[in-house]
C-alpha atoms as a PDB file:
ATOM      1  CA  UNK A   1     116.174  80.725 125.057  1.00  0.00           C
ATOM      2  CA  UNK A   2     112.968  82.996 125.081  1.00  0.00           C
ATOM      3  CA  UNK A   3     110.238  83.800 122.733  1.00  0.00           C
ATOM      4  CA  UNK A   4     109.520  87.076 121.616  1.00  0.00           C
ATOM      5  CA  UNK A   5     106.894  89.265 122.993  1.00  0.00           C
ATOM      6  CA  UNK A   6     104.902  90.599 120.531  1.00  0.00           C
ATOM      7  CA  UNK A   7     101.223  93.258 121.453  1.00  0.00           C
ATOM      8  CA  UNK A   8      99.087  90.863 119.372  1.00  0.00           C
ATOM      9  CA  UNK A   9      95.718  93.323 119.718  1.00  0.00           C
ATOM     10  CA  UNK A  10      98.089  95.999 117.625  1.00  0.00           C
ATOM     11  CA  UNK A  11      97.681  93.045 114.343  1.00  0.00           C
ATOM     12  CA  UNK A  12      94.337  93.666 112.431  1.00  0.00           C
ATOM     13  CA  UNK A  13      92.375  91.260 111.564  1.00  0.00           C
ATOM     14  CA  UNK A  14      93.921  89.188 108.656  1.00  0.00           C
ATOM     15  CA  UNK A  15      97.534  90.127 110.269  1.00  0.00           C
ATOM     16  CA  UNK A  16      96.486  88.268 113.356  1.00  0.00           C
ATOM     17  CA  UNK A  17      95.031  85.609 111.706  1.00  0.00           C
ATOM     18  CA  UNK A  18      97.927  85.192 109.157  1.00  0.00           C
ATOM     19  CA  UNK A  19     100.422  85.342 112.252  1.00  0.00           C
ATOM     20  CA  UNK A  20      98.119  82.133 113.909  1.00  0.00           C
ATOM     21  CA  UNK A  21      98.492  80.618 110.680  1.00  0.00           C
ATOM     22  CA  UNK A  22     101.905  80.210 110.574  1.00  0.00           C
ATOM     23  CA  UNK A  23     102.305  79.734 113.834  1.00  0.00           C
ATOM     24  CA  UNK A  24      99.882  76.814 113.379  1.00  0.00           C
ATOM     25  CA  UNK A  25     102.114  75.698 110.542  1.00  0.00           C
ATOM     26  CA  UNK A  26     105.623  76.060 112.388  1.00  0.00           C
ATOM     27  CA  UNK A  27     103.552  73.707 115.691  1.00  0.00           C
ATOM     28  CA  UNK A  28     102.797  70.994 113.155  1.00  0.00           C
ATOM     29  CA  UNK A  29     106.203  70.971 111.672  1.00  0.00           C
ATOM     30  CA  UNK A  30     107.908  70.395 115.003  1.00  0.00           C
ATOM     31  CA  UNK A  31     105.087  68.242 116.112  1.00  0.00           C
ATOM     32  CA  UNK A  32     102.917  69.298 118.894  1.00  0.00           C
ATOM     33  CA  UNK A  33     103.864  65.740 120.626  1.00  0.00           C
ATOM     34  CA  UNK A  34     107.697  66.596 120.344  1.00  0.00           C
ATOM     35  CA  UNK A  35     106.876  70.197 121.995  1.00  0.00           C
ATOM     36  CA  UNK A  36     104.580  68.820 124.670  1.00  0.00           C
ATOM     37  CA  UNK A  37     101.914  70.903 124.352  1.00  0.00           C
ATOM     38  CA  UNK A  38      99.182  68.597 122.759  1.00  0.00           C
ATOM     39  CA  UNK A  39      96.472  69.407 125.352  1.00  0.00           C
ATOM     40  CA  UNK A  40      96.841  73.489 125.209  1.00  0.00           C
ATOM     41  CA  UNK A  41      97.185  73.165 121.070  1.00  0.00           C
ATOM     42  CA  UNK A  42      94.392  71.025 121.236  1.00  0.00           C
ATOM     43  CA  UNK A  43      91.991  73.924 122.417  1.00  0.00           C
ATOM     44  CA  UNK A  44      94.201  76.452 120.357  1.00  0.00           C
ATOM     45  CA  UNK A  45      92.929  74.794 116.849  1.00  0.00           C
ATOM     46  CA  UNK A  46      89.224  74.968 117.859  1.00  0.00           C
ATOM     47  CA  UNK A  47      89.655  78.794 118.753  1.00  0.00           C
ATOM     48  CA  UNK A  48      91.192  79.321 115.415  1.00  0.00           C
ATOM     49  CA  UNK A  49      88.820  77.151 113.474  1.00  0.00           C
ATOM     50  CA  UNK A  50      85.706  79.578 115.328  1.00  0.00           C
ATOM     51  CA  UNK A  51      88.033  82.373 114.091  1.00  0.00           C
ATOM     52  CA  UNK A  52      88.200  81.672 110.785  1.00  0.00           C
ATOM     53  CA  UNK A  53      84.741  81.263 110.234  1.00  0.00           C
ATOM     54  CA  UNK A  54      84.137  84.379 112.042  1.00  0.00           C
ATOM     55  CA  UNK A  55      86.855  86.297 109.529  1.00  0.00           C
ATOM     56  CA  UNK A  56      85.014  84.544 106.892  1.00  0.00           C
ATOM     57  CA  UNK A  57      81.941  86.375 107.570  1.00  0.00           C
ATOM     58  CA  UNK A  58      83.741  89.973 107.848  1.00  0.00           C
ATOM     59  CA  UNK A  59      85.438  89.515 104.805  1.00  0.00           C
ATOM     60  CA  UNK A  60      82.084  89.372 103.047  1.00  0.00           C
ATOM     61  CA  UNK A  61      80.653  92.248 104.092  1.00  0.00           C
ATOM     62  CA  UNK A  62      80.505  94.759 101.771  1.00  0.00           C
ATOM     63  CA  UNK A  63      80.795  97.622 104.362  1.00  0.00           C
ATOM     64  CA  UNK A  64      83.946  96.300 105.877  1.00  0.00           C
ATOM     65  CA  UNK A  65      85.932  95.921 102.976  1.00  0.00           C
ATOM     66  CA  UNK A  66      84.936  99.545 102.094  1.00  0.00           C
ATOM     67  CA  UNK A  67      86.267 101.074 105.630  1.00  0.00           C
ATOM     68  CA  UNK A  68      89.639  98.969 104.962  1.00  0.00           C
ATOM     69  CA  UNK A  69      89.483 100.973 101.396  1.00  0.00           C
ATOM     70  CA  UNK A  70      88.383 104.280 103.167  1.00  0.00           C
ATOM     71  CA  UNK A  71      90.659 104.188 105.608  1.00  0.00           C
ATOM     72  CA  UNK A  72      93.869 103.045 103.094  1.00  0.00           C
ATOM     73  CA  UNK A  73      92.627 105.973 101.106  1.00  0.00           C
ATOM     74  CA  UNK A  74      92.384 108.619 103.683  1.00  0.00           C
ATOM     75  CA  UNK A  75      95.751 107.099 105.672  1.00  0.00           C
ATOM     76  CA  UNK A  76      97.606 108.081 102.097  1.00  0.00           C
ATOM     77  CA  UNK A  77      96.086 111.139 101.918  1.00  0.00           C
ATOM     78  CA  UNK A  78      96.918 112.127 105.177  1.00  0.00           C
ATOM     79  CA  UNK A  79     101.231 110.768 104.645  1.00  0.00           C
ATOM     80  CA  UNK A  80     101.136 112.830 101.430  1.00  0.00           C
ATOM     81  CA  UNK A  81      99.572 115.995 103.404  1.00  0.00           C
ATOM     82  CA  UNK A  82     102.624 115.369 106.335  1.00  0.00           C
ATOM     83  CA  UNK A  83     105.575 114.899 103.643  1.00  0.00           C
ATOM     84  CA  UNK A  84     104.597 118.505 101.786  1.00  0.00           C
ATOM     85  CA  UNK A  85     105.200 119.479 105.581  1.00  0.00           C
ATOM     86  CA  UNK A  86     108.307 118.547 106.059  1.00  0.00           C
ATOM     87  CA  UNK A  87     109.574 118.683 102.341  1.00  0.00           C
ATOM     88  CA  UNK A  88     108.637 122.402 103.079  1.00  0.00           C
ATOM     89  CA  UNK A  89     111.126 122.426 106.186  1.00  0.00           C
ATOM     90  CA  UNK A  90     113.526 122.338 103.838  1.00  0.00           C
ATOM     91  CA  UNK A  91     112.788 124.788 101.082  1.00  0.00           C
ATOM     92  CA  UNK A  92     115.168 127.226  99.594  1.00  0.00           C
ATOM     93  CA  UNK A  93     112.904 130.164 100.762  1.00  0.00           C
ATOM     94  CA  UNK A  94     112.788 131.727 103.642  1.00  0.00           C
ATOM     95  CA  UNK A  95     109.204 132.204 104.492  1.00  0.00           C
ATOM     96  CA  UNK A  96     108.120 128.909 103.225  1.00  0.00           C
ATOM     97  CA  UNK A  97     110.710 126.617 105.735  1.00  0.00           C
ATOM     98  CA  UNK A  98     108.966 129.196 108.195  1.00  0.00           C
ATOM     99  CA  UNK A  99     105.563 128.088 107.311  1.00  0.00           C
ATOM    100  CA  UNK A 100     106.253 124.756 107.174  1.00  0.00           C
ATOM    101  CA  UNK A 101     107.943 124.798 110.573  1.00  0.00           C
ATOM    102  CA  UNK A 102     104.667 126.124 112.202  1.00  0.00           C
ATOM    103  CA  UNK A 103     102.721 123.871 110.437  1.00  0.00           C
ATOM    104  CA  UNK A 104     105.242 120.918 111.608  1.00  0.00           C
ATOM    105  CA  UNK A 105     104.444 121.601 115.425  1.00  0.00           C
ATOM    106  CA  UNK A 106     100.669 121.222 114.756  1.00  0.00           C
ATOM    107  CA  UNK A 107     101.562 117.771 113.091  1.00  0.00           C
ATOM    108  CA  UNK A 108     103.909 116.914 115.985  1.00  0.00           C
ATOM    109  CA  UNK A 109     100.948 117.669 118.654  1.00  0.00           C
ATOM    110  CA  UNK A 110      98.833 114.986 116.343  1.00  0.00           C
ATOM    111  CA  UNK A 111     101.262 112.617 116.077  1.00  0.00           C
ATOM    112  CA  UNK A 112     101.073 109.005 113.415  1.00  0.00           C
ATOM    113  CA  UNK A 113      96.895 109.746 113.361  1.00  0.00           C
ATOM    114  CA  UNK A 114      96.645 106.376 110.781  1.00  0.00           C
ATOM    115  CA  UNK A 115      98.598 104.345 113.316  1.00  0.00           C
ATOM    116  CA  UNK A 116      95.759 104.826 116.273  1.00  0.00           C
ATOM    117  CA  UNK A 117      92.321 102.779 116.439  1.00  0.00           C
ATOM    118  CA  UNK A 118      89.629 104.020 114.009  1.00  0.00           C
ATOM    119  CA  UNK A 119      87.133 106.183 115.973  1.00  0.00           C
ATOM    120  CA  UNK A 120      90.268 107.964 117.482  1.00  0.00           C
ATOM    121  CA  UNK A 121      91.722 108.721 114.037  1.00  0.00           C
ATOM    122  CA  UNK A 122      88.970 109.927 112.623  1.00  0.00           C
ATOM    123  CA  UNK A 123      88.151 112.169 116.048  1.00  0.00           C
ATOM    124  CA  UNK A 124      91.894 113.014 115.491  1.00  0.00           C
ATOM    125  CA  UNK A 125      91.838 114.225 111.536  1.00  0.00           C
ATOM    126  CA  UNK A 126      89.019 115.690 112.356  1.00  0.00           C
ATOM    127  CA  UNK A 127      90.430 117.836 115.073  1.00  0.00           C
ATOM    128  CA  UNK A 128      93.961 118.682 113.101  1.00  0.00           C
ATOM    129  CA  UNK A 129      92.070 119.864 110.317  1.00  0.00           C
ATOM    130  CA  UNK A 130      90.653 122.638 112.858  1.00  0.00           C
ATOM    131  CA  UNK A 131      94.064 123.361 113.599  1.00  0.00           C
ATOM    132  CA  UNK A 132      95.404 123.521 110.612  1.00  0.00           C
ATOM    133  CA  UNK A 133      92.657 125.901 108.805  1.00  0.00           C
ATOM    134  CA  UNK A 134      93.204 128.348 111.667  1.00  0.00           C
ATOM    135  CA  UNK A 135      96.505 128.967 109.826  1.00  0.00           C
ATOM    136  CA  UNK A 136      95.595 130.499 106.668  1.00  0.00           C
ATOM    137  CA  UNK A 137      98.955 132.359 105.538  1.00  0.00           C
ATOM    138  CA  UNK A 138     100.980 129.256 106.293  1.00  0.00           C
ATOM    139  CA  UNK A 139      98.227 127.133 104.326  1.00  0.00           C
ATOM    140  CA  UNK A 140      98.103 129.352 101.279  1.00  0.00           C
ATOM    141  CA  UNK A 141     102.162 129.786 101.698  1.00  0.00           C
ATOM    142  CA  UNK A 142     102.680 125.709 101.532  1.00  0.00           C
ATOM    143  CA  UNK A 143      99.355 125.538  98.963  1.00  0.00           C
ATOM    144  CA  UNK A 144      98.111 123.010 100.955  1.00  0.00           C
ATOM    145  CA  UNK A 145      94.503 123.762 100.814  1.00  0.00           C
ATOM    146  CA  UNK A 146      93.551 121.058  98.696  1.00  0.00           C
ATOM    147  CA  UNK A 147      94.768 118.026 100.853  1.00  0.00           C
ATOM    148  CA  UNK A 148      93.014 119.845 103.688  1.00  0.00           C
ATOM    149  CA  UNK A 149      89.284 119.631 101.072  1.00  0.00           C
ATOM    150  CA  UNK A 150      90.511 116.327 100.552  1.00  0.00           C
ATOM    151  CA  UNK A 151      91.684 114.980 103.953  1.00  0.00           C
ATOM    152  CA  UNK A 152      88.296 116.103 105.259  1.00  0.00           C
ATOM    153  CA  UNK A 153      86.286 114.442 102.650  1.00  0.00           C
ATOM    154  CA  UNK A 154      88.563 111.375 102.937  1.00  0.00           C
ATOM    155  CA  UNK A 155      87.801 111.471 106.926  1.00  0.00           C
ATOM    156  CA  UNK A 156      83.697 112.193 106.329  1.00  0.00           C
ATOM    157  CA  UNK A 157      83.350 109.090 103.980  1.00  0.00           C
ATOM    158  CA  UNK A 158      84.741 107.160 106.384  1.00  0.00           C
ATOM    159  CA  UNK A 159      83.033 108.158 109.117  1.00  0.00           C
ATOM    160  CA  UNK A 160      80.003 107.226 106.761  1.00  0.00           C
ATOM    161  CA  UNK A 161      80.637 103.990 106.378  1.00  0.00           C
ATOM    162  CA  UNK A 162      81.554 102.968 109.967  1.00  0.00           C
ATOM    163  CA  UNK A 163      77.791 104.653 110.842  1.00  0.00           C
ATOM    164  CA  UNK A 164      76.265 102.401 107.751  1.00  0.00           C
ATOM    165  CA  UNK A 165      78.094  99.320 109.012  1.00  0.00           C
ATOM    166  CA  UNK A 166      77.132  99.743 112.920  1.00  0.00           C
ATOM    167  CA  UNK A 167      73.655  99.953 111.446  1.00  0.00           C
ATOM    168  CA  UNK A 168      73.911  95.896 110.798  1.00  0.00           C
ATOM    169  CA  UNK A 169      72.846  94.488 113.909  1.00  0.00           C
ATOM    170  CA  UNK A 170      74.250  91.411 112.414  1.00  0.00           C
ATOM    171  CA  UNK A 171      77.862  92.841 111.471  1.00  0.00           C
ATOM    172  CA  UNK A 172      78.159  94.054 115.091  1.00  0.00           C
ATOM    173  CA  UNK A 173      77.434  90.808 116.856  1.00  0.00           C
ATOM    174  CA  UNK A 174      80.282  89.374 114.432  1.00  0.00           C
ATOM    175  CA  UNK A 175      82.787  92.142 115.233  1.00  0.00           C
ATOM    176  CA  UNK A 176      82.232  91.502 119.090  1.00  0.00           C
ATOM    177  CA  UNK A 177      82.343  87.553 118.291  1.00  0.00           C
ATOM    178  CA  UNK A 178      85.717  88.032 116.725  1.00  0.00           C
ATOM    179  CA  UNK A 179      87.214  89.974 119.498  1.00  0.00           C
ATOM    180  CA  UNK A 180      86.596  87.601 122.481  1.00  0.00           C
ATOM    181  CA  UNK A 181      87.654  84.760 119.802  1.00  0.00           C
ATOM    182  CA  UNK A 182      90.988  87.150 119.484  1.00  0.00           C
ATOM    183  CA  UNK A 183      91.043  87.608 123.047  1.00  0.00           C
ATOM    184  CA  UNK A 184      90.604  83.711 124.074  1.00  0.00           C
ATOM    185  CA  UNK A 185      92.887  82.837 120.993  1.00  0.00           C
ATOM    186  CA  UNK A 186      95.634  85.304 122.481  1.00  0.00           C
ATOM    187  CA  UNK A 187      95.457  83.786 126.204  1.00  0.00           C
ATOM    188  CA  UNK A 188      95.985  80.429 124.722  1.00  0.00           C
ATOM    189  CA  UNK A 189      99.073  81.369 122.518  1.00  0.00           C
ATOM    190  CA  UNK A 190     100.711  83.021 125.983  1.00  0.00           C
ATOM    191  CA  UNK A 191      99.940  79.582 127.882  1.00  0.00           C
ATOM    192  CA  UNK A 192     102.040  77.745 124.816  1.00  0.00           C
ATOM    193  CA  UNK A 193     104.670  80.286 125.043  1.00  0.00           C
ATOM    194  CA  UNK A 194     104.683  80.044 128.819  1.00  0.00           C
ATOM    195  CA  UNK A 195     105.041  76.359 129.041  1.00  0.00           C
ATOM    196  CA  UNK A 196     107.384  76.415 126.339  1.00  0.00           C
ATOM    197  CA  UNK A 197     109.682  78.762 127.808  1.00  0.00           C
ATOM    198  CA  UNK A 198     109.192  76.365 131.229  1.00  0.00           C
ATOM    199  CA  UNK A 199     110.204  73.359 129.453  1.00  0.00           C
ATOM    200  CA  UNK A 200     113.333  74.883 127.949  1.00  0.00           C
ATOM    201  CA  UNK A 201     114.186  76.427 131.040  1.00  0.00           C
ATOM    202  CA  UNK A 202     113.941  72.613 132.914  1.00  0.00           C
ATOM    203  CA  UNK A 203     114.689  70.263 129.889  1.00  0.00           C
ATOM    204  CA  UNK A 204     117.273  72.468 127.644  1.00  0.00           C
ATOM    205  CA  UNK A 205     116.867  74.568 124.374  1.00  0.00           C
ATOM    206  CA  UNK A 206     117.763  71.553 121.805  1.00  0.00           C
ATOM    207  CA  UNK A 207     114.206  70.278 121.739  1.00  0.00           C
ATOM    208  CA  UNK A 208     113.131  73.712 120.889  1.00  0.00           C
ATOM    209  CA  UNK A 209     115.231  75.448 119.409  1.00  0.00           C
ATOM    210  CA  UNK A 210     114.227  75.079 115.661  1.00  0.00           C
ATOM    211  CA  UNK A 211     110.109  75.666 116.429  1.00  0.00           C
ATOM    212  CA  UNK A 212     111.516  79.093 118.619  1.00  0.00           C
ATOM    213  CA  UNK A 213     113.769  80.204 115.548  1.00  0.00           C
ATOM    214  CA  UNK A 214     111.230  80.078 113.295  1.00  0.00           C
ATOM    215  CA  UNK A 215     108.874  81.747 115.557  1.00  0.00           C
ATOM    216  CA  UNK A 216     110.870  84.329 116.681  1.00  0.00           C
ATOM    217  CA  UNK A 217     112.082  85.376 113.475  1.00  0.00           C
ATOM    218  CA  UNK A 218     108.628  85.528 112.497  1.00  0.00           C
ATOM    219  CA  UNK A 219     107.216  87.444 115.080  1.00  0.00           C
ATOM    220  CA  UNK A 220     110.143  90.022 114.073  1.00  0.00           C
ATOM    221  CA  UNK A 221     108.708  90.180 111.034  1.00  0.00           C
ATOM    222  CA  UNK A 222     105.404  91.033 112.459  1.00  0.00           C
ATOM    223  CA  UNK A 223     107.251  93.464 114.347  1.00  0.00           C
ATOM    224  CA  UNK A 224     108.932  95.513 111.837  1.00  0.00           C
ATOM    225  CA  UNK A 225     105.188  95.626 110.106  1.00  0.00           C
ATOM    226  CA  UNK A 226     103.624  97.403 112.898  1.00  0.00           C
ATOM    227  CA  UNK A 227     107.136  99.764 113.348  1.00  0.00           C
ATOM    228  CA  UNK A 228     106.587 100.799 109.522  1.00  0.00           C
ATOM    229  CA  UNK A 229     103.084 101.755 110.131  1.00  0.00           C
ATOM    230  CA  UNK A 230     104.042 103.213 113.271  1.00  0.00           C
ATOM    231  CA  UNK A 231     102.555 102.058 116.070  1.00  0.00           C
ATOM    232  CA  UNK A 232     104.470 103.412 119.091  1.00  0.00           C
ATOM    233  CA  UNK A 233     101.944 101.973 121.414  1.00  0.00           C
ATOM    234  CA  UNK A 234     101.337  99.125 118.835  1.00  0.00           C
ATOM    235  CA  UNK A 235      97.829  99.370 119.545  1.00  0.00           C
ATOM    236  CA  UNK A 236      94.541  99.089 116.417  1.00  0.00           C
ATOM    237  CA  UNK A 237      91.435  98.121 116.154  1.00  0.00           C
ATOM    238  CA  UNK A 238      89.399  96.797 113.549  1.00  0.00           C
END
């Protein structure tokens, strides 16, 4: 019996925290005692006590809940923009599947830009827009000039607000806080899972099974969340 790998640095924030969370629930069902891993859970609740008082803090700032707005708003902007594309692919005219079919392989080049870490996105939309204005004829032909406007202004008030937030010394020291907590917190979980795995592997699976069902299917879960959103490399920042 084995325990699912899962790339926790592609979870944001409150994903991450929400997966330690009920992981933290599913340890205290089974009993840390009955798992044998007292000791390594032990250190695992202080890390995720320090990082959820660190959380705390992010969620109250005013600039970080705006770039999880901004970037929602520019991420939806940016699906409708790539639908139009291929809705176009399949258009009952001629020159417009032939428009959209150009515009398709610029898109294709770009790849899922709201699935990759912020600066790189916004580098990214920044870049495809470039691209894309360069073809005028198929822009006009697909009328997609407005998402373009819109895209870009979506992608510059982002940009915005991740230059206002760096500007808080304080904010910054958090964010960096929060990812050696995530990093420390994330070493510890693969020590459980490791021992875990050794245990089952010298004891049997009945002692574990339950706690590894749960888990498992939960991680899947987690899974599926970053395939929707698609993460390839399953790799975001916040």
């Amino acid at each position: 019996m084995k325990i699912t790998r899962i790339k926790l640095k592609s979870l944001r924030n409150e994903e991450w925290f929400n997966f330690f969370t009920e992981f933290k629930t599913f340890v205290e069902q089974s009993t840390p005692e009955a798992l044998d891993i007292e000791a390594l859970f032990a250190t695992f609740l202080v890390l995720y006590l320090q990082a959820d008082e660190s959380l705390e803090i992010l969620r109250k700032s005013s600039y970080t809940s705006e770039i999880i707005r901004l970037d929602g708003v520019r991420g939806g902007t940016f699906r409708g923009l790539t639908d139009i594309v291929k809705a176009g692919e399949h258009h009952y005219l001629a020159p417009v599947r032939e428009a959209a079919e150009k515009l398709e392989v610029i898109l294709d080049h770009y790849g899922n830009l709201s699935a990759k870490p912020y600066n790189e996105e916004t580098s990214g939309i920044y870049n495809l827009l470039q691209d894309l204005r360069a073809k005028s004829i198929e822009i006009d032909t697909l009328n997609l000039l407005g998402w373009i406007d819109e895209l870009e202004a979506n992608n510059q008030a982002f940009e915005a607000a991740i230059l206002a937030r760096n500007a808080e010394r304080a904010d910054s020291i958090v964010d960096l806080n929060m990812l050696e907590i995530r990093r420390q917190t994330d070493r510890c979980y693969l020590d459980i899972v490791e021992r875990l795995e050794a245990l089952i592997l010298i004891q049997g699976a009945a002692a574990f099974s339950d706690f590894v069902n749960k888990l498992n299917t939960n991680i899947t879960r987690y899974k599926n969340v970053l395939s929707r959103r698609g993460h390839h490399k399953e790799e975001k920042t916040d």
